[in-house]
PDB file of N, CA and C in Angstrom:
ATOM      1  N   UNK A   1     -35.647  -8.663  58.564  1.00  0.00           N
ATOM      2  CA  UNK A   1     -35.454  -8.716  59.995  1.00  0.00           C
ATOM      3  C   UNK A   1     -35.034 -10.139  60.379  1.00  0.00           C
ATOM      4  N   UNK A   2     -34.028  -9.798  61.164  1.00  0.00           N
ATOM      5  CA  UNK A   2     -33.628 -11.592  61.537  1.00  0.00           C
ATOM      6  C   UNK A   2     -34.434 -11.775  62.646  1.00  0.00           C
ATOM      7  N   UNK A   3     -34.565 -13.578  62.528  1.00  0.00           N
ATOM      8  CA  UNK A   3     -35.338 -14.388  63.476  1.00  0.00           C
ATOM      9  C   UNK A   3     -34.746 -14.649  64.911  1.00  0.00           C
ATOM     10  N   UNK A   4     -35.474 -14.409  65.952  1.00  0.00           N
ATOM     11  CA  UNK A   4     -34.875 -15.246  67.225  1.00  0.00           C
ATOM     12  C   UNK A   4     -34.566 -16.418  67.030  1.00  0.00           C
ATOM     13  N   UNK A   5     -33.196 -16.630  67.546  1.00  0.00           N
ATOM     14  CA  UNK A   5     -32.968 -18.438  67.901  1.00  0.00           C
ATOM     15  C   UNK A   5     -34.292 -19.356  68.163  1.00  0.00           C
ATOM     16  N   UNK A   6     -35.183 -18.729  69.617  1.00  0.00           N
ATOM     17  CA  UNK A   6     -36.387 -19.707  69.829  1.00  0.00           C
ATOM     18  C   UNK A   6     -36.923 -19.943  68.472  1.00  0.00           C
ATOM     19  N   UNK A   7     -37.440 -18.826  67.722  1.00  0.00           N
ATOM     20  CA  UNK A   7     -38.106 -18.988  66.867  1.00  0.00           C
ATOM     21  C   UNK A   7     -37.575 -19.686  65.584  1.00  0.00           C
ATOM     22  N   UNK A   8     -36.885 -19.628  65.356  1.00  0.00           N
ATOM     23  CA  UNK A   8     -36.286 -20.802  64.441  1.00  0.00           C
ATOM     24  C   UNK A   8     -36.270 -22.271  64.745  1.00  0.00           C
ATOM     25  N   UNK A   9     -35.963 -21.868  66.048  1.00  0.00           N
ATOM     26  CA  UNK A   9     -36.083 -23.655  66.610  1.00  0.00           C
ATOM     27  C   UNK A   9     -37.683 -24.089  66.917  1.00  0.00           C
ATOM     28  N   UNK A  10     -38.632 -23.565  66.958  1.00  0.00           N
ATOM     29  CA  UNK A  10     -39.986 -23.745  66.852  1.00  0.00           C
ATOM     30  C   UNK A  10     -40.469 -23.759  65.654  1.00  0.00           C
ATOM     31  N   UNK A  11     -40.168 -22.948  64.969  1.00  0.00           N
ATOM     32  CA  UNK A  11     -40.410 -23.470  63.276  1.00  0.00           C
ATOM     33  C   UNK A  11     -39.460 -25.009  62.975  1.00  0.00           C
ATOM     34  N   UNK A  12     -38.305 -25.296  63.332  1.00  0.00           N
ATOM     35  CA  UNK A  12     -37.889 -26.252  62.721  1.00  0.00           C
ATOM     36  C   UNK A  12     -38.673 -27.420  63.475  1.00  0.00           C
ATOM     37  N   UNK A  13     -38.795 -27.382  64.323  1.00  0.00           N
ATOM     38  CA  UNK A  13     -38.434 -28.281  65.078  1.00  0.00           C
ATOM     39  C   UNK A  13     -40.149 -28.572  66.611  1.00  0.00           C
ATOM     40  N   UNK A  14     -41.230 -27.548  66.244  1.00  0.00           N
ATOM     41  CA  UNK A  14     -42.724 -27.917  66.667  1.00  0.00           C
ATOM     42  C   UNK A  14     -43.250 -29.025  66.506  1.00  0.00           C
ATOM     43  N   UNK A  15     -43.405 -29.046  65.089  1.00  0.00           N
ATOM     44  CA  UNK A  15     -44.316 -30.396  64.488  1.00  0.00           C
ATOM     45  C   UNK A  15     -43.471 -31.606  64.825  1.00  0.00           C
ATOM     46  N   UNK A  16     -42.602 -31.599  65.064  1.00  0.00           N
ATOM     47  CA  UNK A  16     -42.142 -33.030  65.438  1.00  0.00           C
ATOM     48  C   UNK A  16     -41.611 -33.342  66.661  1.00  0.00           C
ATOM     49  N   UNK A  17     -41.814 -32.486  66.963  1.00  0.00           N
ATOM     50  CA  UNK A  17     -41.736 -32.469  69.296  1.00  0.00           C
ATOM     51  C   UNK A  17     -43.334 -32.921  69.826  1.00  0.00           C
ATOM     52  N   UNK A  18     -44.219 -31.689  68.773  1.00  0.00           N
ATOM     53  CA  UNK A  18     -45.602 -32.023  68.987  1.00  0.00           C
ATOM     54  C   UNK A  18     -46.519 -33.507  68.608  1.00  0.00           C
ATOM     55  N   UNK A  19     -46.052 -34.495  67.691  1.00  0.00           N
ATOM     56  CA  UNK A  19     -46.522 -35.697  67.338  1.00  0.00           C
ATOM     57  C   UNK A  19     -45.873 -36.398  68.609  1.00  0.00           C
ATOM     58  N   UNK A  20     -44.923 -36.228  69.255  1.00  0.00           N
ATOM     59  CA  UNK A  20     -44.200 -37.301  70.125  1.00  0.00           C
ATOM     60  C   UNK A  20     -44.641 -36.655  71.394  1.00  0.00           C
ATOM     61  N   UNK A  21     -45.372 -35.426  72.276  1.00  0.00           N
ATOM     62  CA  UNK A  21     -45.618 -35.163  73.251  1.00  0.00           C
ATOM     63  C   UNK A  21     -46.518 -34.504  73.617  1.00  0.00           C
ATOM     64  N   UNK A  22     -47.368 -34.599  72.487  1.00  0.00           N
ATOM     65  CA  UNK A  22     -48.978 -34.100  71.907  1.00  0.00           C
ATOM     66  C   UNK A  22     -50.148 -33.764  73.346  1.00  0.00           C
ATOM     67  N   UNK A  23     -50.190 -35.042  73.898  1.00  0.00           N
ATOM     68  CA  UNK A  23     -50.663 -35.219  75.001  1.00  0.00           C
ATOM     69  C   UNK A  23     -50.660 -35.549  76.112  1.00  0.00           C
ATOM     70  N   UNK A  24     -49.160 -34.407  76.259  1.00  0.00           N
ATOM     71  CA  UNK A  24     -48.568 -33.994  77.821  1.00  0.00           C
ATOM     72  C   UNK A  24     -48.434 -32.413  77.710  1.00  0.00           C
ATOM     73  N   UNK A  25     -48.668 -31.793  76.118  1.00  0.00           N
ATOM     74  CA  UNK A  25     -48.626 -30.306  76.497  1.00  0.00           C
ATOM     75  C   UNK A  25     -49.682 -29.811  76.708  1.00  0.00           C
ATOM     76  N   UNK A  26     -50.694 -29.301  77.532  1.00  0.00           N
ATOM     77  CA  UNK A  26     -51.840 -28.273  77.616  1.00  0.00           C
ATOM     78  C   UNK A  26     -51.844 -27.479  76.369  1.00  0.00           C
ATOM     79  N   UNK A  27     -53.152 -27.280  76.431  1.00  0.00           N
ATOM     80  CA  UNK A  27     -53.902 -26.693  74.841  1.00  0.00           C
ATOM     81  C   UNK A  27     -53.539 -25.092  75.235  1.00  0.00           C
ATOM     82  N   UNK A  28     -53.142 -24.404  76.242  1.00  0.00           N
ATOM     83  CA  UNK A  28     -52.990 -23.290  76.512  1.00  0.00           C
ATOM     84  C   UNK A  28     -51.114 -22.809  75.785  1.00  0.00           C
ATOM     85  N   UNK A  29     -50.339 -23.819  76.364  1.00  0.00           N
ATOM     86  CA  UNK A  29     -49.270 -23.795  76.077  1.00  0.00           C
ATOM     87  C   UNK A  29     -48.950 -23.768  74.063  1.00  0.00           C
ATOM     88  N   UNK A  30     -50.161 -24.926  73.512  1.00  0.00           N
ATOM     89  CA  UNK A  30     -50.035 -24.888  72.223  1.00  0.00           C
ATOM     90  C   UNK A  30     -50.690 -23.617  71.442  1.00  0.00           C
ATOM     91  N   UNK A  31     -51.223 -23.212  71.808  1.00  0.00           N
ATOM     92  CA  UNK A  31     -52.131 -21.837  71.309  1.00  0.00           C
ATOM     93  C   UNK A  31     -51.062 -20.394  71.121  1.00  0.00           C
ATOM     94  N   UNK A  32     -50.267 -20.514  72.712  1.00  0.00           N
ATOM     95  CA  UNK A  32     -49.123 -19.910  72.240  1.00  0.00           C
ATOM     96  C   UNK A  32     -48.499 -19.727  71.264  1.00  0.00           C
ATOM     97  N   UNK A  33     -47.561 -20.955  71.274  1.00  0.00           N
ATOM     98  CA  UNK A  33     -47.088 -21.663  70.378  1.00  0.00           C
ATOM     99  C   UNK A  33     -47.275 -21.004  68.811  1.00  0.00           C
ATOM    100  N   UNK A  34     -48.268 -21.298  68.421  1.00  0.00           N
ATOM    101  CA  UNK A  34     -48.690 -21.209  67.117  1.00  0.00           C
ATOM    102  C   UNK A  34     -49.054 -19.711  66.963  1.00  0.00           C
ATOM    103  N   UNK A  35     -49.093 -19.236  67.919  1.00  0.00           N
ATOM    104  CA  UNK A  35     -49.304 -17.328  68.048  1.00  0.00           C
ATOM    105  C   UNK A  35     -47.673 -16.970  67.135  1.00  0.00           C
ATOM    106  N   UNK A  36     -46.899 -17.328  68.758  1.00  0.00           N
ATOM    107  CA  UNK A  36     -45.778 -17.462  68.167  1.00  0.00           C
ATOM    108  C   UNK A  36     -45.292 -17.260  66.896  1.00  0.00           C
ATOM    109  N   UNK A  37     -45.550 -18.485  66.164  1.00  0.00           N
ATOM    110  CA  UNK A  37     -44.899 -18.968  65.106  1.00  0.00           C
ATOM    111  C   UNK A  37     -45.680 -17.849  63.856  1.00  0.00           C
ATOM    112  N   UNK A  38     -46.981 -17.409  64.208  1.00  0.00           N
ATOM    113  CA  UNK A  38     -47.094 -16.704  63.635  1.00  0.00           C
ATOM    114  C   UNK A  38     -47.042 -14.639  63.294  1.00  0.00           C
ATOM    115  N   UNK A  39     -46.328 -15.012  64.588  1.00  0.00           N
ATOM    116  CA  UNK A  39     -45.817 -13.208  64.841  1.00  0.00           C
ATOM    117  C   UNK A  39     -45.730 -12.817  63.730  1.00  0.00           C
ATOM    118  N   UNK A  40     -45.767 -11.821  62.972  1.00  0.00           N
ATOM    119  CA  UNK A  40     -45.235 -10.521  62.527  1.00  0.00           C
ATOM    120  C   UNK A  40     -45.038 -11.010  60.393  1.00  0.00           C
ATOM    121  N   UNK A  41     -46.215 -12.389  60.822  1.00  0.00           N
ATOM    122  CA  UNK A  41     -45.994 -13.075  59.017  1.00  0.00           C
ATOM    123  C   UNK A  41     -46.864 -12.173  58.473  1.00  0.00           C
ATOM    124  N   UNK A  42     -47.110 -12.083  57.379  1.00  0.00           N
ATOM    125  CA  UNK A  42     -47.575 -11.165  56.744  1.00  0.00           C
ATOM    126  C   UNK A  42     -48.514 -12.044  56.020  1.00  0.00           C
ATOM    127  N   UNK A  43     -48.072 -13.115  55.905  1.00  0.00           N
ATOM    128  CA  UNK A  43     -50.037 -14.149  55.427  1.00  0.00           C
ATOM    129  C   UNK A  43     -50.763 -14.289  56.657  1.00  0.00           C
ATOM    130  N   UNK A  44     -50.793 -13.878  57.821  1.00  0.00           N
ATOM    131  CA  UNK A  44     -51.589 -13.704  58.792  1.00  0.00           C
ATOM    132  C   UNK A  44     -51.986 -12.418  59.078  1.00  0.00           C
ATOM    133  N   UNK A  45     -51.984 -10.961  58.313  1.00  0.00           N
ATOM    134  CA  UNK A  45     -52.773 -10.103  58.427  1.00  0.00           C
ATOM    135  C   UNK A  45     -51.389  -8.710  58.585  1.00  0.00           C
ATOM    136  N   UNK A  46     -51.129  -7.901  57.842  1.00  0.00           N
ATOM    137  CA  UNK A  46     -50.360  -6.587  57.763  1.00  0.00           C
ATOM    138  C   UNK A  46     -50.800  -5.463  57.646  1.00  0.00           C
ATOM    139  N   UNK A  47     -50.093  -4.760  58.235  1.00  0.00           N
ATOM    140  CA  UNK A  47     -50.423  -2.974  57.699  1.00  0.00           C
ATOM    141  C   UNK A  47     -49.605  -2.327  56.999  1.00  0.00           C
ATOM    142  N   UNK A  48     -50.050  -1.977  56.015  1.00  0.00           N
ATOM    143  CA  UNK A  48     -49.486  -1.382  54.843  1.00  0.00           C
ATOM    144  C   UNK A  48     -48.904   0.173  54.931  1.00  0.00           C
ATOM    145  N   UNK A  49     -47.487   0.454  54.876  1.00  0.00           N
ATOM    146  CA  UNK A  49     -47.439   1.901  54.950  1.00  0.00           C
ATOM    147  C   UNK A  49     -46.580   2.862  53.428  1.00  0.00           C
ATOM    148  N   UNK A  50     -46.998   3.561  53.153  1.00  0.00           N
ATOM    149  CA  UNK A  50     -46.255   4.340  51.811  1.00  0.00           C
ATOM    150  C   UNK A  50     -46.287   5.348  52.105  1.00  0.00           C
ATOM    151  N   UNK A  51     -44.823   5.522  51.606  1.00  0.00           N
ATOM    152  CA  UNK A  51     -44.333   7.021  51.678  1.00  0.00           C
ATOM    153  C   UNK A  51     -44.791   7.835  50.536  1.00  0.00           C
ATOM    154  N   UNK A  52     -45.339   9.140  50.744  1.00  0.00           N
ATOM    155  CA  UNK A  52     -45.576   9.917  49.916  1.00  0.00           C
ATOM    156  C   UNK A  52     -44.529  10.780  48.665  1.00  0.00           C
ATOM    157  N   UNK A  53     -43.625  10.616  49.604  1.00  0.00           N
ATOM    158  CA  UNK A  53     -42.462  11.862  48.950  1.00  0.00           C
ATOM    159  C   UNK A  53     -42.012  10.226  47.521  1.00  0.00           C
ATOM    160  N   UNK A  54     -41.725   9.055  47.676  1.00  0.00           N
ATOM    161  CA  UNK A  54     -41.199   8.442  46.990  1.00  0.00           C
ATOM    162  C   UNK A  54     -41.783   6.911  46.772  1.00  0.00           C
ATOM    163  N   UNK A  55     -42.637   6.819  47.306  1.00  0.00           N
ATOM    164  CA  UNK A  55     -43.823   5.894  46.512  1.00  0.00           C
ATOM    165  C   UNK A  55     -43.531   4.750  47.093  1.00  0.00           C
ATOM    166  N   UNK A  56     -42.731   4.383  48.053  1.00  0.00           N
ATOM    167  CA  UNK A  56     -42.356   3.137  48.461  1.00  0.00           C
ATOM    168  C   UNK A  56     -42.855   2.265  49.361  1.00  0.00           C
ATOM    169  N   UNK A  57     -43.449   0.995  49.147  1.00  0.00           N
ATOM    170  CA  UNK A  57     -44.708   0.922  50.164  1.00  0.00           C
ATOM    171  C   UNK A  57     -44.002  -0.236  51.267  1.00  0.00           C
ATOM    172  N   UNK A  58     -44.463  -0.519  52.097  1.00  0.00           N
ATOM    173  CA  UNK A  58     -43.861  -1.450  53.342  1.00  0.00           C
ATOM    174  C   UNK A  58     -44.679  -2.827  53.871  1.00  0.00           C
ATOM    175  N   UNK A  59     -44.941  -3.746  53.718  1.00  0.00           N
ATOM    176  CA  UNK A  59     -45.713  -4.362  54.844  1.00  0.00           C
ATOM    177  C   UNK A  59     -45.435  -4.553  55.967  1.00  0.00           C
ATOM    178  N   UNK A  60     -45.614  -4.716  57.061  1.00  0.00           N
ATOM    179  CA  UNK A  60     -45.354  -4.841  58.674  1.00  0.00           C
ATOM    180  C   UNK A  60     -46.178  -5.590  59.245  1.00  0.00           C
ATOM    181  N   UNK A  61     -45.964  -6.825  59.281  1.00  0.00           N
ATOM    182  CA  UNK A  61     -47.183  -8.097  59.456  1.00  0.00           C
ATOM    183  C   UNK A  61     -47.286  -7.837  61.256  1.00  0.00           C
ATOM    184  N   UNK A  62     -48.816  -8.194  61.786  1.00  0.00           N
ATOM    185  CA  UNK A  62     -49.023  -7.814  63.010  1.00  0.00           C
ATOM    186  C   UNK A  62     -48.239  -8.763  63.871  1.00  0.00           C
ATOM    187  N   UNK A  63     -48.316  -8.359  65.276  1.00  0.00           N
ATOM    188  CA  UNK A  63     -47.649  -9.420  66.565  1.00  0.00           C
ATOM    189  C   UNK A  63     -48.573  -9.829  66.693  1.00  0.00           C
ATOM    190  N   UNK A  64     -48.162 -10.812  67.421  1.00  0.00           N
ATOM    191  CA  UNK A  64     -48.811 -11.692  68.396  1.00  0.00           C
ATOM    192  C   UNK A  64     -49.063 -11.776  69.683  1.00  0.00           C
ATOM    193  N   UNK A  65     -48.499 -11.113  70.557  1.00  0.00           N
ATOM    194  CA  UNK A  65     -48.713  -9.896  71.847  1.00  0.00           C
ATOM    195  C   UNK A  65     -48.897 -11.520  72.600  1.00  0.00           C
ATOM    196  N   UNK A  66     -47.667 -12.419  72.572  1.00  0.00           N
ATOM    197  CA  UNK A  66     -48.129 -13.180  73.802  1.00  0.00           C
ATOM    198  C   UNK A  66     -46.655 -13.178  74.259  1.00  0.00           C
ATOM    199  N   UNK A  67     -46.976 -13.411  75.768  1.00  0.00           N
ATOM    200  CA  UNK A  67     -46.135 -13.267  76.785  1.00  0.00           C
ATOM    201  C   UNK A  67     -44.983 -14.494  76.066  1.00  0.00           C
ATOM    202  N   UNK A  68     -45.364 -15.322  75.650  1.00  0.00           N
ATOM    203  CA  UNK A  68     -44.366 -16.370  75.194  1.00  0.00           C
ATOM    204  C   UNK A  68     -42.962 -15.850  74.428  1.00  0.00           C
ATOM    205  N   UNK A  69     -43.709 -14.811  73.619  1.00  0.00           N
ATOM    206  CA  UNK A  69     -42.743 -14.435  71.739  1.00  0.00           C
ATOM    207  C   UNK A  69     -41.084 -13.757  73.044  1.00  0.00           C
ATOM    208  N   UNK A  70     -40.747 -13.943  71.983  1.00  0.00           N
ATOM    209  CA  UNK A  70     -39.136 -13.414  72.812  1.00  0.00           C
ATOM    210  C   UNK A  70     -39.099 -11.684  71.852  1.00  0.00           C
ATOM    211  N   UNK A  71     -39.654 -11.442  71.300  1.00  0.00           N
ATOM    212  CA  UNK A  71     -40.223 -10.096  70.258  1.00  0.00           C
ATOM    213  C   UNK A  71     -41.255  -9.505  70.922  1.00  0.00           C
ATOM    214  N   UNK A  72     -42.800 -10.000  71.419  1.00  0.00           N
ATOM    215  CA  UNK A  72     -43.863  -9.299  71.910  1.00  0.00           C
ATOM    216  C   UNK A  72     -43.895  -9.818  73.443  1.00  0.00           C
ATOM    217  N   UNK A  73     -43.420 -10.645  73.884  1.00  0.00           N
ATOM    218  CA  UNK A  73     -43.084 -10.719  75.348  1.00  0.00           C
ATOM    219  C   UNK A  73     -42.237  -9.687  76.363  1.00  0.00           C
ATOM    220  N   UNK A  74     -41.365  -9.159  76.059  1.00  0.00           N
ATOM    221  CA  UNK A  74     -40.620  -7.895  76.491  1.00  0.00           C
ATOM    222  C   UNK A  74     -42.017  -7.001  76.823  1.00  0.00           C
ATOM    223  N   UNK A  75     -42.773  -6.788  75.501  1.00  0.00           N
ATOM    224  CA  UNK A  75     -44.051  -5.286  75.663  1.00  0.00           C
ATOM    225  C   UNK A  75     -45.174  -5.536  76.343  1.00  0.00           C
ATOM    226  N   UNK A  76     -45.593  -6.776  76.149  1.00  0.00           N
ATOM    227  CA  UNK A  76     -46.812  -7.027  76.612  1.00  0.00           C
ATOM    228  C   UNK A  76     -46.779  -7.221  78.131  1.00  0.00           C
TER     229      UNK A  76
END
């Protein structure tokens, strides 16, 4: 699945916006953030699905259901 633009540019480009403006962003805004970044990874927790007819199994790493994600913002 391809990545949103935001989200690429928050992976590249967080940690080094965040050392230079650390403490002008609210802890609410960073919590996001890191929701964000962790939408739909699959080292943060998946559900596993397999097909019966042909054995093929899937992971589908969970959202992050915050109004921020440009992915779980639309639903939530």
């Amino acid at each position: 699945m391809k990545k949103s633009t935001i989200k690429l540019i928050l992976e590249n480009h967080w940690s080094d916006f965040l050392k230079i403006y650390n403490k002008n962003i609210r802890k609410n805004v960073k919590d996001e953030v890191k929701k964000v970044l962790r939408c739909k990874d699959i080292k943060h927790g998946y559900i596993e699905f397999k097909c019966d007819k042909c054995n093929v199994t899937k992971k589908v790493g969970f959202t992050c259901k915050s109004r921020f994600c440009t992915s779980c913002g639309k639903v939530y």
